[in-house]
N, C-alpha and C. Protein backbone atom coordinates (compact mmCIF):
# COMPACT_ATOMS: atom_id res chain seq x y z
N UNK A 1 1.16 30.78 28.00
CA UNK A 1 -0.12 30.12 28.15
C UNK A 1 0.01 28.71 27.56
N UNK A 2 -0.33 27.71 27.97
CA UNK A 2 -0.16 26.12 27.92
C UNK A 2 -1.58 26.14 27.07
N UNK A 3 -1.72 24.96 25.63
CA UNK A 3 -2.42 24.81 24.95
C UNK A 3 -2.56 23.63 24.57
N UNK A 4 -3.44 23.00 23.89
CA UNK A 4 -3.20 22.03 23.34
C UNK A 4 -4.04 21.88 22.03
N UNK A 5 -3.30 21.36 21.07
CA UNK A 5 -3.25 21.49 19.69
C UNK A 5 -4.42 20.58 19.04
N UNK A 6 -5.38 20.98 18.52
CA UNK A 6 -6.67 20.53 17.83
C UNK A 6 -6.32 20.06 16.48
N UNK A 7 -5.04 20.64 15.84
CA UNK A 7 -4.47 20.35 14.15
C UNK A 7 -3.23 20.68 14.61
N UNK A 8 -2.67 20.10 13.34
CA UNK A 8 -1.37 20.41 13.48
C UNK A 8 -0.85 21.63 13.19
N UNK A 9 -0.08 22.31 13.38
CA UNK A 9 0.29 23.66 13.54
C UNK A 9 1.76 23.95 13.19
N UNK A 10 2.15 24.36 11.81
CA UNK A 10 3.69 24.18 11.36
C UNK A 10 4.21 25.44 12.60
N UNK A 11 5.44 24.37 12.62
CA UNK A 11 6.54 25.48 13.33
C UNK A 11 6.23 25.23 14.81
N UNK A 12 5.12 24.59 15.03
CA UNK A 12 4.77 24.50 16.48
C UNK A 12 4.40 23.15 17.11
N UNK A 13 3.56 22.33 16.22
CA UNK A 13 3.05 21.13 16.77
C UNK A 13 2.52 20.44 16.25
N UNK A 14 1.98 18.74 16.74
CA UNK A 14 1.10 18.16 16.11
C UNK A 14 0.08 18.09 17.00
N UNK A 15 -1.38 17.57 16.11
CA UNK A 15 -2.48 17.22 16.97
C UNK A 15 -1.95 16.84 18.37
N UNK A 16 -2.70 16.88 19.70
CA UNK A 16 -2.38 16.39 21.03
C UNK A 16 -1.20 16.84 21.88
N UNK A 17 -1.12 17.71 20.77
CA UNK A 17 0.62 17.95 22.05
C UNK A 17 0.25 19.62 22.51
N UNK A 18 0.82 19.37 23.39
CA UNK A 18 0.63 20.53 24.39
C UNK A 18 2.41 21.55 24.48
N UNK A 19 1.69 22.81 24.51
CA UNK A 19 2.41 23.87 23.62
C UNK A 19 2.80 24.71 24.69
N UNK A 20 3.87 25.24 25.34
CA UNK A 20 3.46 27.08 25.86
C UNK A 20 3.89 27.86 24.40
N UNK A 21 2.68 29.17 24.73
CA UNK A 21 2.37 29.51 23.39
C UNK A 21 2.32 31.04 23.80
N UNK A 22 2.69 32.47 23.56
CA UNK A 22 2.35 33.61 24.26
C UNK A 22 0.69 33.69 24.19
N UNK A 23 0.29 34.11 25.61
CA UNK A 23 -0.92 34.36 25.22
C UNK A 23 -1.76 35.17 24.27
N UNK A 24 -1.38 36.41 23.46
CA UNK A 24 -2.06 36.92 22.54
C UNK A 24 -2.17 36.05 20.81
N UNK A 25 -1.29 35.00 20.72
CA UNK A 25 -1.08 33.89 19.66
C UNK A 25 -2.51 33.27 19.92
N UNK A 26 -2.46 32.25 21.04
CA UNK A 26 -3.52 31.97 21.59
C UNK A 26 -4.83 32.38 21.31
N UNK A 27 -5.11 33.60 22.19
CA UNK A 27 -6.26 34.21 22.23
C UNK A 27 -6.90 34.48 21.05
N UNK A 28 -5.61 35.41 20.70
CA UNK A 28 -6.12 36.02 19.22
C UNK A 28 -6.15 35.09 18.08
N UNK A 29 -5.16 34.20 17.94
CA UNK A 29 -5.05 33.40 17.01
C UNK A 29 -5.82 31.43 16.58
N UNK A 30 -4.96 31.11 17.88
CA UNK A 30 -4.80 29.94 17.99
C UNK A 30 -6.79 29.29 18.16
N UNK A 31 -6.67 30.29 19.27
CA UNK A 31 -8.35 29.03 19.31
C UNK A 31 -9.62 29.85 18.92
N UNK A 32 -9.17 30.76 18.24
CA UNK A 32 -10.37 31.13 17.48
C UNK A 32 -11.11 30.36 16.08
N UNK A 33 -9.29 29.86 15.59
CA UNK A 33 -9.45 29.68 14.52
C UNK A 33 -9.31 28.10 14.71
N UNK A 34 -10.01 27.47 15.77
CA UNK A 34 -9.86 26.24 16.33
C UNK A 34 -8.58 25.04 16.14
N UNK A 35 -7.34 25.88 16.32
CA UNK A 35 -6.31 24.98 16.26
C UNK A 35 -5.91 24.48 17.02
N UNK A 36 -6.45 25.36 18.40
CA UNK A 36 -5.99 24.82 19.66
C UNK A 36 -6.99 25.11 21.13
N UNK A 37 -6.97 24.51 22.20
CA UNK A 37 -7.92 24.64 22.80
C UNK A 37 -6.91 25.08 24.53
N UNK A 38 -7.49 25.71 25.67
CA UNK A 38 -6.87 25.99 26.81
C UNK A 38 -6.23 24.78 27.20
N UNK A 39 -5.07 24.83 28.08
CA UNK A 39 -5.32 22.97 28.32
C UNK A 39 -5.50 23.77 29.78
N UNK A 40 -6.89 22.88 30.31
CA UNK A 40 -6.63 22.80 31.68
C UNK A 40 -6.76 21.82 32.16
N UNK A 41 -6.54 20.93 33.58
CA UNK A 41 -6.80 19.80 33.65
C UNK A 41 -7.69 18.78 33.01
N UNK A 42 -8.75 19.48 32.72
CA UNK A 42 -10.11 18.60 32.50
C UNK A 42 -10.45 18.01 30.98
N UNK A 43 -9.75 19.53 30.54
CA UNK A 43 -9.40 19.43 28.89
C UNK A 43 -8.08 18.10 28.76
N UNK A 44 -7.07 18.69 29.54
CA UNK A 44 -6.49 17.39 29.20
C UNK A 44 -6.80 16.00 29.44
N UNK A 45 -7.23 16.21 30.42
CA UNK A 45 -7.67 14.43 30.85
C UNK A 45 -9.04 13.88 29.81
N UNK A 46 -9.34 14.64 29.15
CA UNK A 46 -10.35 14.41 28.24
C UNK A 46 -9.86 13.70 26.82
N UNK A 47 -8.99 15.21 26.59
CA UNK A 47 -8.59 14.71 25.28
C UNK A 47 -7.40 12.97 25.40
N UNK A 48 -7.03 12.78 26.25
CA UNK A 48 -6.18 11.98 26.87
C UNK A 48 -7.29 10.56 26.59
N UNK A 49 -8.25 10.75 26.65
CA UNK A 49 -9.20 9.52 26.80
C UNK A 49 -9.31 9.52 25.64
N UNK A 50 -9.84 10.54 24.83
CA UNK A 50 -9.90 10.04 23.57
C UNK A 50 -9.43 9.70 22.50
N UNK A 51 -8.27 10.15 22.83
CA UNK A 51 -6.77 9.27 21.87
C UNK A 51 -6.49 8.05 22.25
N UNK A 52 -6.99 7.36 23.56
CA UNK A 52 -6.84 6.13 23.94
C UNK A 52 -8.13 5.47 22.97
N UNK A 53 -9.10 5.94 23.34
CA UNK A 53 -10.30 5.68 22.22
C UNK A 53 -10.23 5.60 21.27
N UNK A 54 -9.43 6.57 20.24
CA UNK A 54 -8.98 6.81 18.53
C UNK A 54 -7.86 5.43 18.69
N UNK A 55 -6.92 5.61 19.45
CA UNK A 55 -5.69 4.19 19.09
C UNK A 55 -6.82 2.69 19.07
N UNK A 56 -7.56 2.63 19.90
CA UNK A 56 -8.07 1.62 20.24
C UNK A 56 -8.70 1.10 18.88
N UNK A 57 -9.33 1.96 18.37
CA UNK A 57 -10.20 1.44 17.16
C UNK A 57 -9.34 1.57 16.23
N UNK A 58 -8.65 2.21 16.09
CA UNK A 58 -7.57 1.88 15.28
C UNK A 58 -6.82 0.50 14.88
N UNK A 59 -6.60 0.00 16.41
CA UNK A 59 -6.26 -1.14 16.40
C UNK A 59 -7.28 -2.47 15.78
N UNK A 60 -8.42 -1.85 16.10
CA UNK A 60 -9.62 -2.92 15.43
C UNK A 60 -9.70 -2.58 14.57
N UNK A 61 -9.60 -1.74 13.63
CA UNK A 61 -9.47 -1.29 12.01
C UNK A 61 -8.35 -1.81 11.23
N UNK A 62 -7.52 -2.19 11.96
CA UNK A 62 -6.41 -2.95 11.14
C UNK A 62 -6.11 -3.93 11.41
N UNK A 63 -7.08 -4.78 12.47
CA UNK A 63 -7.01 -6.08 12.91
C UNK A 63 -7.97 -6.67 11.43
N UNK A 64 -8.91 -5.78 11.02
CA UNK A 64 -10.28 -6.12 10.20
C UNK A 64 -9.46 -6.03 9.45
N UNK A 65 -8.93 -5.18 9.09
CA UNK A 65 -8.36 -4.56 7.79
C UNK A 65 -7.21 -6.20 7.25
N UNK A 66 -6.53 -6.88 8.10
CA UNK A 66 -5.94 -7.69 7.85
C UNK A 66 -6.45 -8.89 7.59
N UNK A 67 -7.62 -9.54 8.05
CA UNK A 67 -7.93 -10.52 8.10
C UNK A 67 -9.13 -10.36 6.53
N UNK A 68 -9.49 -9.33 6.53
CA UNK A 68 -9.34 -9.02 5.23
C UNK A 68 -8.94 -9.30 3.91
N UNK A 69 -8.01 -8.77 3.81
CA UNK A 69 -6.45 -9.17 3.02
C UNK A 69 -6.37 -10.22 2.81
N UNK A 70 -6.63 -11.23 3.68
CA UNK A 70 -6.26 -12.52 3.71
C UNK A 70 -7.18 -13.41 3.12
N UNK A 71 -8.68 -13.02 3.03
CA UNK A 71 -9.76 -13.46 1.95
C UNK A 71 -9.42 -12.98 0.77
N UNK A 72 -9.25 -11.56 0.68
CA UNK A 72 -9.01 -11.21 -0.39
C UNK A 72 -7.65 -11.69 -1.36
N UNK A 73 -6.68 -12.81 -0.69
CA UNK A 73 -5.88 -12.87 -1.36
C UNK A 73 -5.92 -14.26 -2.34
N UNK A 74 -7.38 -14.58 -1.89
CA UNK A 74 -7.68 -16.18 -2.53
C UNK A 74 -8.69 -15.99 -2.95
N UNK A 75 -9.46 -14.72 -3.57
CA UNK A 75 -10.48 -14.58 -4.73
C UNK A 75 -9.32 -13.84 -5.94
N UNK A 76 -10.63 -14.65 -6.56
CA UNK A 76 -10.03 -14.11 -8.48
C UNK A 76 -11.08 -13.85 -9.21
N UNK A 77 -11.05 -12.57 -9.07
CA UNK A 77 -12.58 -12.07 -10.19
C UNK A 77 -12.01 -12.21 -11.91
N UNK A 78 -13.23 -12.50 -12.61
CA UNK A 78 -13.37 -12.94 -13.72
C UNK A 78 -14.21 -12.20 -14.55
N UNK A 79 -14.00 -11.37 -15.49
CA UNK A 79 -14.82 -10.71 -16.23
C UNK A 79 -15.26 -10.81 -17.74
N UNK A 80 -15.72 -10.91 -18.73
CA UNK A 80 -15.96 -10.88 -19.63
C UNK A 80 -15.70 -9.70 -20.71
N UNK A 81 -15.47 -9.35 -21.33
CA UNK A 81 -15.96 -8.05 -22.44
C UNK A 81 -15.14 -8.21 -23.91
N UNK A 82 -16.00 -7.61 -24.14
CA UNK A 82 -15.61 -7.16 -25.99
C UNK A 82 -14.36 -7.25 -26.35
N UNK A 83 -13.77 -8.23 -27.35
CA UNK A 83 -12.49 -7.54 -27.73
C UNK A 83 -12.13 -7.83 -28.89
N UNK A 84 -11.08 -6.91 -29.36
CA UNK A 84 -11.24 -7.02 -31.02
C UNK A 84 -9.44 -8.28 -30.54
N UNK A 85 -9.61 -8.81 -32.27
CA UNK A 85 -8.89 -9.75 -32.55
C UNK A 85 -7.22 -9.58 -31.72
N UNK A 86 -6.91 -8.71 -31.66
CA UNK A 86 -5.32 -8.64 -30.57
C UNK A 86 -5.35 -8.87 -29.36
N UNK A 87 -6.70 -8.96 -28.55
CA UNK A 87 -6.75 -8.89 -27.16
C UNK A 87 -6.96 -7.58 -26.93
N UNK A 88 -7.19 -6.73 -27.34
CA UNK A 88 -7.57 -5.05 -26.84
C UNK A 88 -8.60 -5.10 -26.59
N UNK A 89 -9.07 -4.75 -25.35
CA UNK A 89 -10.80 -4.63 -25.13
C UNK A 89 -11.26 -3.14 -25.77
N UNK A 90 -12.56 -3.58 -26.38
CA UNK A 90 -13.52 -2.34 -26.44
C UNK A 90 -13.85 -2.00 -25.29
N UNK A 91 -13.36 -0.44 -25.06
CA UNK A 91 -13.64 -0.15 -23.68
C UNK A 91 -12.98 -0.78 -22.60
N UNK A 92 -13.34 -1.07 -21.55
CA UNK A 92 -12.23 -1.34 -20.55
C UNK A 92 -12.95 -1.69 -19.28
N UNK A 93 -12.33 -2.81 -18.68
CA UNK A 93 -12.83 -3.23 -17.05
C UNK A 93 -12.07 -2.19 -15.74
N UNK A 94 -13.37 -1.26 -15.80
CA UNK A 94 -13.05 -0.29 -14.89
C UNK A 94 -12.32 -0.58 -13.42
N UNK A 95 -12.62 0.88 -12.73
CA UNK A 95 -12.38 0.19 -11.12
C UNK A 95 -13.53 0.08 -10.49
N UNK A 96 -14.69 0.87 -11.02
CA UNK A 96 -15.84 0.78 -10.50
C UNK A 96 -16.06 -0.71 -10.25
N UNK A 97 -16.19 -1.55 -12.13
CA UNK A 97 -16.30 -2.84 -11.96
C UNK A 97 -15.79 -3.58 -11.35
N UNK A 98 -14.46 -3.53 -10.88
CA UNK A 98 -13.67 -4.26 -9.69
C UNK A 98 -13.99 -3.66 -8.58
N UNK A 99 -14.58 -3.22 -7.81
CA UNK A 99 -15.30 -2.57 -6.39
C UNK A 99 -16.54 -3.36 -6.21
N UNK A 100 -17.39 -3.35 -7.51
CA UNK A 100 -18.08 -4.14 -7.44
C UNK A 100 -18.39 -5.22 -7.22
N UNK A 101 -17.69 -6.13 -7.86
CA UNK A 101 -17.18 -7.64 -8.39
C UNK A 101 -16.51 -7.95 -6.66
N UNK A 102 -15.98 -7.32 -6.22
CA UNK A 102 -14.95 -7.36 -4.71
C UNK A 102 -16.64 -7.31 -3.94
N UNK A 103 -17.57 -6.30 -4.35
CA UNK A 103 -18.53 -6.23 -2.70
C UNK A 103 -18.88 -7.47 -3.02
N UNK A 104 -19.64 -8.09 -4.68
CA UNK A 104 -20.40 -9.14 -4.66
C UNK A 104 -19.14 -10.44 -3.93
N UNK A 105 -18.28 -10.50 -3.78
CA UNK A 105 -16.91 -11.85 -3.47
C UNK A 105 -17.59 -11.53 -2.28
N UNK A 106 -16.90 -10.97 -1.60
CA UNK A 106 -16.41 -10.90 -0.12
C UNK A 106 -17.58 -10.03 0.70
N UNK A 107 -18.82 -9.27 -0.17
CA UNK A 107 -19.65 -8.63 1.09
C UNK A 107 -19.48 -7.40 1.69
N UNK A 108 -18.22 -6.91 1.60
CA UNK A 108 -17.94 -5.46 2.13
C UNK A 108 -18.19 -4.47 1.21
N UNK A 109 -18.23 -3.20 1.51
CA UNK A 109 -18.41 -2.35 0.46
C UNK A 109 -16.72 -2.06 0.11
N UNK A 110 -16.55 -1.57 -1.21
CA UNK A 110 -15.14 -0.70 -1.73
C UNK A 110 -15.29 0.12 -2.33
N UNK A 111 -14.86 1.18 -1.97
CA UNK A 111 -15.13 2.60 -2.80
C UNK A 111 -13.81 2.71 -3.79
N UNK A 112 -14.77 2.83 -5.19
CA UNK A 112 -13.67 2.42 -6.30
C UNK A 112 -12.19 3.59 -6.08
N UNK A 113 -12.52 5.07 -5.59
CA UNK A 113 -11.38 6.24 -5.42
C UNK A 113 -10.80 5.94 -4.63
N UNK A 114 -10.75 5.01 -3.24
CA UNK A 114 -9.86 4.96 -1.72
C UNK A 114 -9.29 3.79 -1.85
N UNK A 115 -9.91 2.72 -2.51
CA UNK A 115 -10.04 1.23 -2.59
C UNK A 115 -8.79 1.01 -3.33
N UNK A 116 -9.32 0.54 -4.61
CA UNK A 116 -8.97 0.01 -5.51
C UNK A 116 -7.61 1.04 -6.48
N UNK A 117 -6.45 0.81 -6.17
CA UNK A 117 -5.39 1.12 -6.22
C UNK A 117 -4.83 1.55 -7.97
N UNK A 118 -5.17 0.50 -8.95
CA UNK A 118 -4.94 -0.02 -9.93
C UNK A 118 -5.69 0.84 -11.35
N UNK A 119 -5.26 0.97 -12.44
CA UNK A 119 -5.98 1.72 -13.55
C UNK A 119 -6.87 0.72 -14.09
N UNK A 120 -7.63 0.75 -15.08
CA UNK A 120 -8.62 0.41 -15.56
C UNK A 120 -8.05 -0.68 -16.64
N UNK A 121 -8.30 -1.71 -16.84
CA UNK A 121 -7.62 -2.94 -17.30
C UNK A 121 -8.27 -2.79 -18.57
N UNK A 122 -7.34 -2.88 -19.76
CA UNK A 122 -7.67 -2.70 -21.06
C UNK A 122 -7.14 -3.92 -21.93
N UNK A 123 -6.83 -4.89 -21.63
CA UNK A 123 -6.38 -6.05 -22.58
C UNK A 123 -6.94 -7.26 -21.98
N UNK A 124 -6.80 -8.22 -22.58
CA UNK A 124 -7.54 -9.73 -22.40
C UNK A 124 -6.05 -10.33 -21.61
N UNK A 125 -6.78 -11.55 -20.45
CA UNK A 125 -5.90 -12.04 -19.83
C UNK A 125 -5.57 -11.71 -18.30
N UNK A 126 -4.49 -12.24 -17.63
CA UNK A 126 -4.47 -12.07 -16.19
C UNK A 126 -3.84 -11.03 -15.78
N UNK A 127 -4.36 -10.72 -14.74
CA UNK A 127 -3.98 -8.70 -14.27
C UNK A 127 -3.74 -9.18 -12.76
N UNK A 128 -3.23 -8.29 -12.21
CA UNK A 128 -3.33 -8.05 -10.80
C UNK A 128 -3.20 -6.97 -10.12
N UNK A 129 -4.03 -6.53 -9.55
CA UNK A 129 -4.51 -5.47 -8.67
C UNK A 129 -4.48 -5.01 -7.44
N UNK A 130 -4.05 -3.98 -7.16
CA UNK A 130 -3.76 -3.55 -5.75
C UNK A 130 -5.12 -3.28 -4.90
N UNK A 131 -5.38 -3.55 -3.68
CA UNK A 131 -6.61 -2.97 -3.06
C UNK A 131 -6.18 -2.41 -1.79
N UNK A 132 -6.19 -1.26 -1.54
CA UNK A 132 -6.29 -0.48 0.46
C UNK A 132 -7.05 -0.84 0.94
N UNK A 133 -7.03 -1.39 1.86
CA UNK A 133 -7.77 -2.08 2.95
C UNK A 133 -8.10 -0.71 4.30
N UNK A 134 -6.41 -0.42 4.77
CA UNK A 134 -6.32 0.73 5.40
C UNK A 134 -5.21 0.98 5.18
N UNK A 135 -4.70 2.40 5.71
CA UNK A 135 -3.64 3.38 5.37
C UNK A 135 -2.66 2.20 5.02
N UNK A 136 -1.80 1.30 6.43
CA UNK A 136 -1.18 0.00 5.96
C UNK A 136 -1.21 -0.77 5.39
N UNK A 137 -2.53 -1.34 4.82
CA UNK A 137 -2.80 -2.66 4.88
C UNK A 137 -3.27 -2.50 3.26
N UNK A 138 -2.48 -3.31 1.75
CA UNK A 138 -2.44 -3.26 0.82
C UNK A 138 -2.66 -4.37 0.63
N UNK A 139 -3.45 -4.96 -0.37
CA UNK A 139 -3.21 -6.47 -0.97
C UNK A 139 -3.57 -6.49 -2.64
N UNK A 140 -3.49 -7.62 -2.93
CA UNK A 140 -3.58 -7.78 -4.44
C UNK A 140 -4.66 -9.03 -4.48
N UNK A 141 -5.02 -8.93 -5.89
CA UNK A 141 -5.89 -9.22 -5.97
C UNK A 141 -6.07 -9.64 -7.75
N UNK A 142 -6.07 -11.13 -7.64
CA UNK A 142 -6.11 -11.71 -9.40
C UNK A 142 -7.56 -11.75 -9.86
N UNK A 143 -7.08 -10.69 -11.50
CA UNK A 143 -7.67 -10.88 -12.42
C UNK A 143 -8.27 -11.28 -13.18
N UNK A 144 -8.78 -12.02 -14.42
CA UNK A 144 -8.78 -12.34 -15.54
C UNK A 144 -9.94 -12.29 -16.06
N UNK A 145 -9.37 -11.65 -17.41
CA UNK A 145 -10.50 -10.40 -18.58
C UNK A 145 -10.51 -11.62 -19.38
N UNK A 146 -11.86 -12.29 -19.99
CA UNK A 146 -11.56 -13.07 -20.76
C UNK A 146 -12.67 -12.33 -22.13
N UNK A 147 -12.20 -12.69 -23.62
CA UNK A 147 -13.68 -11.65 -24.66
C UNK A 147 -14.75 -13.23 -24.54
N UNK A 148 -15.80 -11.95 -24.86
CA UNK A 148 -16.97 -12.54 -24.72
C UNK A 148 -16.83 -13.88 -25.82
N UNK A 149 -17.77 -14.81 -25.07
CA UNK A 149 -17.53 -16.15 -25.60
C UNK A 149 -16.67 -17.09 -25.77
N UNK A 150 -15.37 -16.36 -25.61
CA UNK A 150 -14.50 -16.81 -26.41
C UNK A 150 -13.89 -17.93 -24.74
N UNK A 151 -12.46 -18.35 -24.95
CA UNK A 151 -11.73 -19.25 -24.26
C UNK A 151 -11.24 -18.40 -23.19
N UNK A 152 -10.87 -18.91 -21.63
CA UNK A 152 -10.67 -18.43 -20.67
C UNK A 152 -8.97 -18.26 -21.00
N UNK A 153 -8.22 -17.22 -20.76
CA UNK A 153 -6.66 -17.06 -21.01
C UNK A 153 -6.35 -18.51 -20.01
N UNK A 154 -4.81 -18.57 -20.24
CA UNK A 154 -4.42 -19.73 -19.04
C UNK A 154 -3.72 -18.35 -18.29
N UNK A 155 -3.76 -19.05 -17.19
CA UNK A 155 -3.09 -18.51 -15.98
C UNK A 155 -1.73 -18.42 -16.09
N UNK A 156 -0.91 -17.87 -15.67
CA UNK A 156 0.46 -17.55 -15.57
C UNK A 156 1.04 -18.52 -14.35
N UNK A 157 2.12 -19.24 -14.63
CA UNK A 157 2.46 -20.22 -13.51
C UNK A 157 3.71 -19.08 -12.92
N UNK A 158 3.47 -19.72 -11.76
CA UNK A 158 5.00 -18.82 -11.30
C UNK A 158 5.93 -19.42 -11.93
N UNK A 159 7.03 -18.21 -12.10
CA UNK A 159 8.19 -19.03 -12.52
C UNK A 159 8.78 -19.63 -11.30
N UNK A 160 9.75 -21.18 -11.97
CA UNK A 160 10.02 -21.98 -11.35
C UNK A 160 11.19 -21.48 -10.49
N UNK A 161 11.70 -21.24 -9.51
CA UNK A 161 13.60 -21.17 -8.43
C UNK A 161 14.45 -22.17 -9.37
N UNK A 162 15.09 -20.81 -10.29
CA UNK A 162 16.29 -21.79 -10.81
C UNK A 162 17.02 -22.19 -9.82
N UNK A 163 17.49 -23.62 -9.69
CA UNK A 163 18.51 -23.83 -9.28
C UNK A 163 20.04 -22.81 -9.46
N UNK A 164 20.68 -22.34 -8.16
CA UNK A 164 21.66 -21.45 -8.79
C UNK A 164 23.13 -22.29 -9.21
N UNK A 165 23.11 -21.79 -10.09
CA UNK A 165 24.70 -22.24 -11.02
C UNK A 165 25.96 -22.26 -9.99
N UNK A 166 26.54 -23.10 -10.68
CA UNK A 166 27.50 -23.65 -10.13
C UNK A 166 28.86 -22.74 -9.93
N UNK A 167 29.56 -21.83 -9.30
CA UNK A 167 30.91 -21.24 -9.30
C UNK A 167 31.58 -21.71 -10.68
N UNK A 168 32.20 -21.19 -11.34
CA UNK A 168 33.05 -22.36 -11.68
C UNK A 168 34.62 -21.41 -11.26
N UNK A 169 34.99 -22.67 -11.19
CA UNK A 169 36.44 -21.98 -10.86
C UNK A 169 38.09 -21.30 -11.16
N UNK A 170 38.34 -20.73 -10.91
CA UNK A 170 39.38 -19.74 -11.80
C UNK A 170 40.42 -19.82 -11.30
N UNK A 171 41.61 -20.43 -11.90
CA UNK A 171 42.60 -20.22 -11.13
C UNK A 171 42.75 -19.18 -10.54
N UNK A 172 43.77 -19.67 -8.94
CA UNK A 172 44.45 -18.39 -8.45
C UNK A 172 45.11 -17.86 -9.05
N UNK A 173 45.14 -16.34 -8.56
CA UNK A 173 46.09 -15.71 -9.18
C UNK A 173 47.90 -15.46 -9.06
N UNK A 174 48.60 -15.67 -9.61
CA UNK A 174 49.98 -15.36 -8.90
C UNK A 174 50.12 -14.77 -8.13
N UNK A 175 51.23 -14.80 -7.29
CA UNK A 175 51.22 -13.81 -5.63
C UNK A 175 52.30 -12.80 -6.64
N UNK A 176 51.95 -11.51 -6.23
CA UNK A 176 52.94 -10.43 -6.84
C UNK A 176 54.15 -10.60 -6.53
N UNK A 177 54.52 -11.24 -5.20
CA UNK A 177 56.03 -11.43 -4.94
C UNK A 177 56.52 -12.18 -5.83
N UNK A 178 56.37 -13.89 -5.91
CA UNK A 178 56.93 -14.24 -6.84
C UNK A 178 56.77 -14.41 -8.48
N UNK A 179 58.06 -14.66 -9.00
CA UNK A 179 57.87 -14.22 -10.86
C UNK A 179 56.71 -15.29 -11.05
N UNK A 180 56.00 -15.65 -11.92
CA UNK A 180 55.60 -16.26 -13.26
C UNK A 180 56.41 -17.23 -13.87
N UNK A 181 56.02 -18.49 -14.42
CA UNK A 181 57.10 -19.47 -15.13
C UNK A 181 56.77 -18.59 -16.41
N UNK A 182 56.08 -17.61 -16.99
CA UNK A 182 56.60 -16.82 -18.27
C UNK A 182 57.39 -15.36 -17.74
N UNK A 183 57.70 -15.29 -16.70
CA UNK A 183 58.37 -14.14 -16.02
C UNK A 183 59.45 -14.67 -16.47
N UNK A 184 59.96 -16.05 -15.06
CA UNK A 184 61.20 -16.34 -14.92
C UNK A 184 61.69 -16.69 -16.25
N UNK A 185 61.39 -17.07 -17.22
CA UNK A 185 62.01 -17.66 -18.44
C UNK A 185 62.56 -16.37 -19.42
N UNK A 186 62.20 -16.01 -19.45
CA UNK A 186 61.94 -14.55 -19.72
C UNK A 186 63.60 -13.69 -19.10
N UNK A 187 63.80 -13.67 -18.18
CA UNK A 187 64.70 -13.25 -17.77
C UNK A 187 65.85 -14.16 -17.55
């Protein structure tokens, strides 16, 4: 009996793919427990559309998802809080607060559990943070915890492209065939 697969199914398949399967698996098993459905023409040409439908938005979900990224890679949230004399914050700039701080930037919502990649920032100074956009699509995202009142940290410059060093050079080595002027003397 020809099927086609609603979930994935170890040992047998993934979503969309079409199976021969004995029919009592099937009957008894397979599409009761909605893993899989008859394929008959109509079923297939159905489900066929709607995987063209699922890719499609897909594709607009990670078209968004990128252009995205790309705002997000030129904001720098700035936070304030408590901190005792080492730079240790009392308490800590959550992820909630960075979900937040991200809807007020940019307008979208971020759900601090799917979103925001990164642990909860506990020291004074510049951080950087991961954000999911979608399954692919990762970006980062600058920091900086400054304590209340006090002076904004400086920013971290990139480090500069050393110039790379020069070879220096080593003599060749003697050819094994011939002696050494401390060989030949020698003998």
């Amino acid at each position: 009996m020809k099927i086609i697969l609603t979930q994935d199914v170890p040992n047998l398949g993934e979503v969309g793919e079409i199976a021969d399967v004995a029919p009592g698996y099937a009957r008894n098993y397979l599409i009761p427990q909605g893993l899989a459905v008859k394929a008959t023409a109509g079923v297939v040409k159905e489900f066929k559309r709607r995987q063209a439908a699922e890719a499609g938005r897909e594709e607009r979900l990670s078209a968004r998802a990128e252009a995205l990224a790309e705002r997000l890679s030129e904001v720098t949230l700035i936070f304030e809080a408590k901190a005792g004399e080492t730079g240790r914050l009392y308490g800590s700039v959550t992820t909630d607060d960075m979900a937040e701080a991200l809807e007020r930037e940019v307008g979208e919502k971020f759900d601090r559990r799917k979103n925001i990649l990164s642990d909860p920032i506990r020291e004074i100074g510049w951080h950087t943070i991961s954000v999911r956009l979608a399954p692919e699509v990762v970006t980062e995202v600058k920091v900086a915890v400054k304590p209340e009142g006090g002076e904004m940290p400086e920013e971290p410059t990139e480090p500069e492209a050393e110039a790379p060093a020069e070879p220096t050079e080593e003599p060749a080595p003697a050819d094994a065939g011939e002696p050494s002027d401390a060989q030949a003397e020698a003998q």
